[in-house]
C-alpha atoms as a PDB file:
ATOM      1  CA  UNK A   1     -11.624 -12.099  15.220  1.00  0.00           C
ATOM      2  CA  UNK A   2      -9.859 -10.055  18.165  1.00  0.00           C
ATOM      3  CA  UNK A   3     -12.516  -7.358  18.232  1.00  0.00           C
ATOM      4  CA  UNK A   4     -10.659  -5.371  20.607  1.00  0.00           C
ATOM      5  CA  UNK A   5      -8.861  -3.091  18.409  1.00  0.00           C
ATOM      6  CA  UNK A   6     -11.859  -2.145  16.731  1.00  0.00           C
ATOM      7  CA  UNK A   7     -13.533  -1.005  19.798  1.00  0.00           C
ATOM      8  CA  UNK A   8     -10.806   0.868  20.746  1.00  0.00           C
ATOM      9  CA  UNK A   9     -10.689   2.878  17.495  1.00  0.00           C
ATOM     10  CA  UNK A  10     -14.936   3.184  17.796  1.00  0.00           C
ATOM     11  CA  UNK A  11     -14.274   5.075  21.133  1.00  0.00           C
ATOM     12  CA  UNK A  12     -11.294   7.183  20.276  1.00  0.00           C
ATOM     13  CA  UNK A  13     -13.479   8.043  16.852  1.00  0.00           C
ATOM     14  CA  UNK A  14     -16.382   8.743  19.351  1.00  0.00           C
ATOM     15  CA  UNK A  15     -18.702   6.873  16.734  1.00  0.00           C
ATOM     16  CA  UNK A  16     -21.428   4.165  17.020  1.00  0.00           C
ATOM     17  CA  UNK A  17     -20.028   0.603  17.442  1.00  0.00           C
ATOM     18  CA  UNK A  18     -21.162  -0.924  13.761  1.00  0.00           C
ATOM     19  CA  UNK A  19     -20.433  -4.302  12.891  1.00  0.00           C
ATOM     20  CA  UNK A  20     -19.659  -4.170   9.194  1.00  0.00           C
ATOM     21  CA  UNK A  21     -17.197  -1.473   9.883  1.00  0.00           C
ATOM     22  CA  UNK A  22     -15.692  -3.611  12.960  1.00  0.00           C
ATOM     23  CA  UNK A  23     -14.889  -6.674  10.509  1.00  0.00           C
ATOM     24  CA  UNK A  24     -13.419  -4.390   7.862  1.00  0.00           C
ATOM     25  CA  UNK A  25     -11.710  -2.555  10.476  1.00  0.00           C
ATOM     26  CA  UNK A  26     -10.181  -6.059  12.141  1.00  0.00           C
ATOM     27  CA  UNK A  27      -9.092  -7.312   8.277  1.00  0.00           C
ATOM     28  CA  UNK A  28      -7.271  -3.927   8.055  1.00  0.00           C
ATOM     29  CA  UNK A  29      -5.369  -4.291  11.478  1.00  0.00           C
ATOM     30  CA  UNK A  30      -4.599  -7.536  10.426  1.00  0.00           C
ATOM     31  CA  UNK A  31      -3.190  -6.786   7.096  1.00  0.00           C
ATOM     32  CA  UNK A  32      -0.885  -3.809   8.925  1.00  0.00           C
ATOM     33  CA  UNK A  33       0.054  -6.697  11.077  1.00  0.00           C
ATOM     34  CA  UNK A  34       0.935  -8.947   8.481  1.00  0.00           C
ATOM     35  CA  UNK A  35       3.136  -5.335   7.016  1.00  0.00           C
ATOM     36  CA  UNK A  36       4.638  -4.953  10.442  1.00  0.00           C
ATOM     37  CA  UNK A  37       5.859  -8.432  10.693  1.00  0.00           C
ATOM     38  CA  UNK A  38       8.346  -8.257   7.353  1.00  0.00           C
ATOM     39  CA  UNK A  39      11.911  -8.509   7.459  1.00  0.00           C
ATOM     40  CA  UNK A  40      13.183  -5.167   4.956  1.00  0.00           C
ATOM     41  CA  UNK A  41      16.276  -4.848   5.292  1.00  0.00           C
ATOM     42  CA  UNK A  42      17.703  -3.178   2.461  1.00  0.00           C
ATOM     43  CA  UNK A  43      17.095   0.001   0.287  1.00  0.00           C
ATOM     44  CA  UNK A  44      14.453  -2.450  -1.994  1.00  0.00           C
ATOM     45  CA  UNK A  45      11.751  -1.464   0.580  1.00  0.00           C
ATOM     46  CA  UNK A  46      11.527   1.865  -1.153  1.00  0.00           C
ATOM     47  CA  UNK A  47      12.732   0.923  -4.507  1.00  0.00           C
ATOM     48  CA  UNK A  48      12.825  -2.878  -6.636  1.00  0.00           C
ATOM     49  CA  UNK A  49      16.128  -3.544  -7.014  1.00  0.00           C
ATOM     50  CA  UNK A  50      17.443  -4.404 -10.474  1.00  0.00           C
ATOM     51  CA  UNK A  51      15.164  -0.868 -12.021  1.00  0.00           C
ATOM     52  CA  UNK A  52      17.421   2.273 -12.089  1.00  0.00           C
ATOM     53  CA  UNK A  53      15.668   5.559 -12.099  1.00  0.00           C
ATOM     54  CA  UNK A  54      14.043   6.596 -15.040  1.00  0.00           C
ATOM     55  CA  UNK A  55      15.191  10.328 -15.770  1.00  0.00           C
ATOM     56  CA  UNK A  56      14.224  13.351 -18.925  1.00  0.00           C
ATOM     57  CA  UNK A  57      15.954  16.538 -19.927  1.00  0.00           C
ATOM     58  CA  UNK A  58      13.823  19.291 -17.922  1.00  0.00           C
ATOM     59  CA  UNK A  59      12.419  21.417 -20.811  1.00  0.00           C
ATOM     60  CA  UNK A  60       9.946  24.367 -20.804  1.00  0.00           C
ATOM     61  CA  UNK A  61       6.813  23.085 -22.987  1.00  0.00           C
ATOM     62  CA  UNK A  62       4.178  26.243 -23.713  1.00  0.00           C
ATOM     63  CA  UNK A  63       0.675  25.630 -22.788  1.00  0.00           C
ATOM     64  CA  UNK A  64      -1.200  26.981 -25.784  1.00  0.00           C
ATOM     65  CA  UNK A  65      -4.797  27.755 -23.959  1.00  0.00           C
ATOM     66  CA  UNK A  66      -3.112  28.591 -20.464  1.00  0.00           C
ATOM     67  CA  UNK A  67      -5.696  32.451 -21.203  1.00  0.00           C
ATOM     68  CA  UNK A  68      -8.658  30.133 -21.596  1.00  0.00           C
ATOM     69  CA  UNK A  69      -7.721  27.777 -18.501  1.00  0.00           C
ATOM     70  CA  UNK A  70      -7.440  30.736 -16.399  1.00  0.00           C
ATOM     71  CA  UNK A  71     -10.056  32.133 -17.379  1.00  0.00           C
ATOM     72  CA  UNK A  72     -12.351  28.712 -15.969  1.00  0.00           C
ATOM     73  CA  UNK A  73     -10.912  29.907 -12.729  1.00  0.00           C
ATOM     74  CA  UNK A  74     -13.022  31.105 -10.023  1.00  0.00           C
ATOM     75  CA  UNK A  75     -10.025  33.609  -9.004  1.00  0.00           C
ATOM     76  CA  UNK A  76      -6.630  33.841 -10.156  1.00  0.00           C
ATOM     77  CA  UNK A  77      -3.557  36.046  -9.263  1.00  0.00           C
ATOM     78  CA  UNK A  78      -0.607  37.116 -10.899  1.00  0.00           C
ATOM     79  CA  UNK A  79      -1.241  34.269 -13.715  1.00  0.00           C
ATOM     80  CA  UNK A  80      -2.065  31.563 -10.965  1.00  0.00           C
ATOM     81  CA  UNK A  81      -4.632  29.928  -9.564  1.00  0.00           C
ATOM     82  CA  UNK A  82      -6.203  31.319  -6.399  1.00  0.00           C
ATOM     83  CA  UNK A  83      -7.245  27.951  -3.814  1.00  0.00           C
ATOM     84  CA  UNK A  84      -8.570  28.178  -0.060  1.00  0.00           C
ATOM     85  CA  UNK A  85      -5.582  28.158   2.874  1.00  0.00           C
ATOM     86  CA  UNK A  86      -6.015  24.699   4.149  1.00  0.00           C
ATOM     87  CA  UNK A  87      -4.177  25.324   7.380  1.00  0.00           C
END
């Protein structure tokens, strides 16, 4: 196994070389590889062909304990959850 890539990634990650996590590491840059190497060239790559999209009338269903949900929430606003900014 080319163990190159690995070590690479250990110093950019500024982590401990570990050699467990370098052979999982390898078999994962191998597999991308093995991705990278396909010939897609068609729309099948983000669908199968032959399946058409499944679709459903939008309709408003009532949540019969939404009071008691809310009320399991830490904080809520306005009828909604309250959740930490992430960025």
């Amino acid at each position: 196994m080319n163990r190159r890539p690995a070590s690479e990634s250990f110093k950019l990650l500024r982590i401990e070389e570990d050699e467990e996590l370098a052979s999982q590491l390898g078999r994962i840059f191998s597999w991308v590889g093995k991705l990278q190497s396909l010939e897609l060239n068609g729309d099948y790559a983000f669908y199968p062909p032959g399946l058409s999209l499944l679709t459903r009338e939008d309709r408003i269903i009532s949540f019969k304990e939404l009071e008691r949900l809310l009320s399991l929430a830490p904080e809520i606003k306005d009828r909604f959850f309250v959740v930490p900014r992430v960025l």
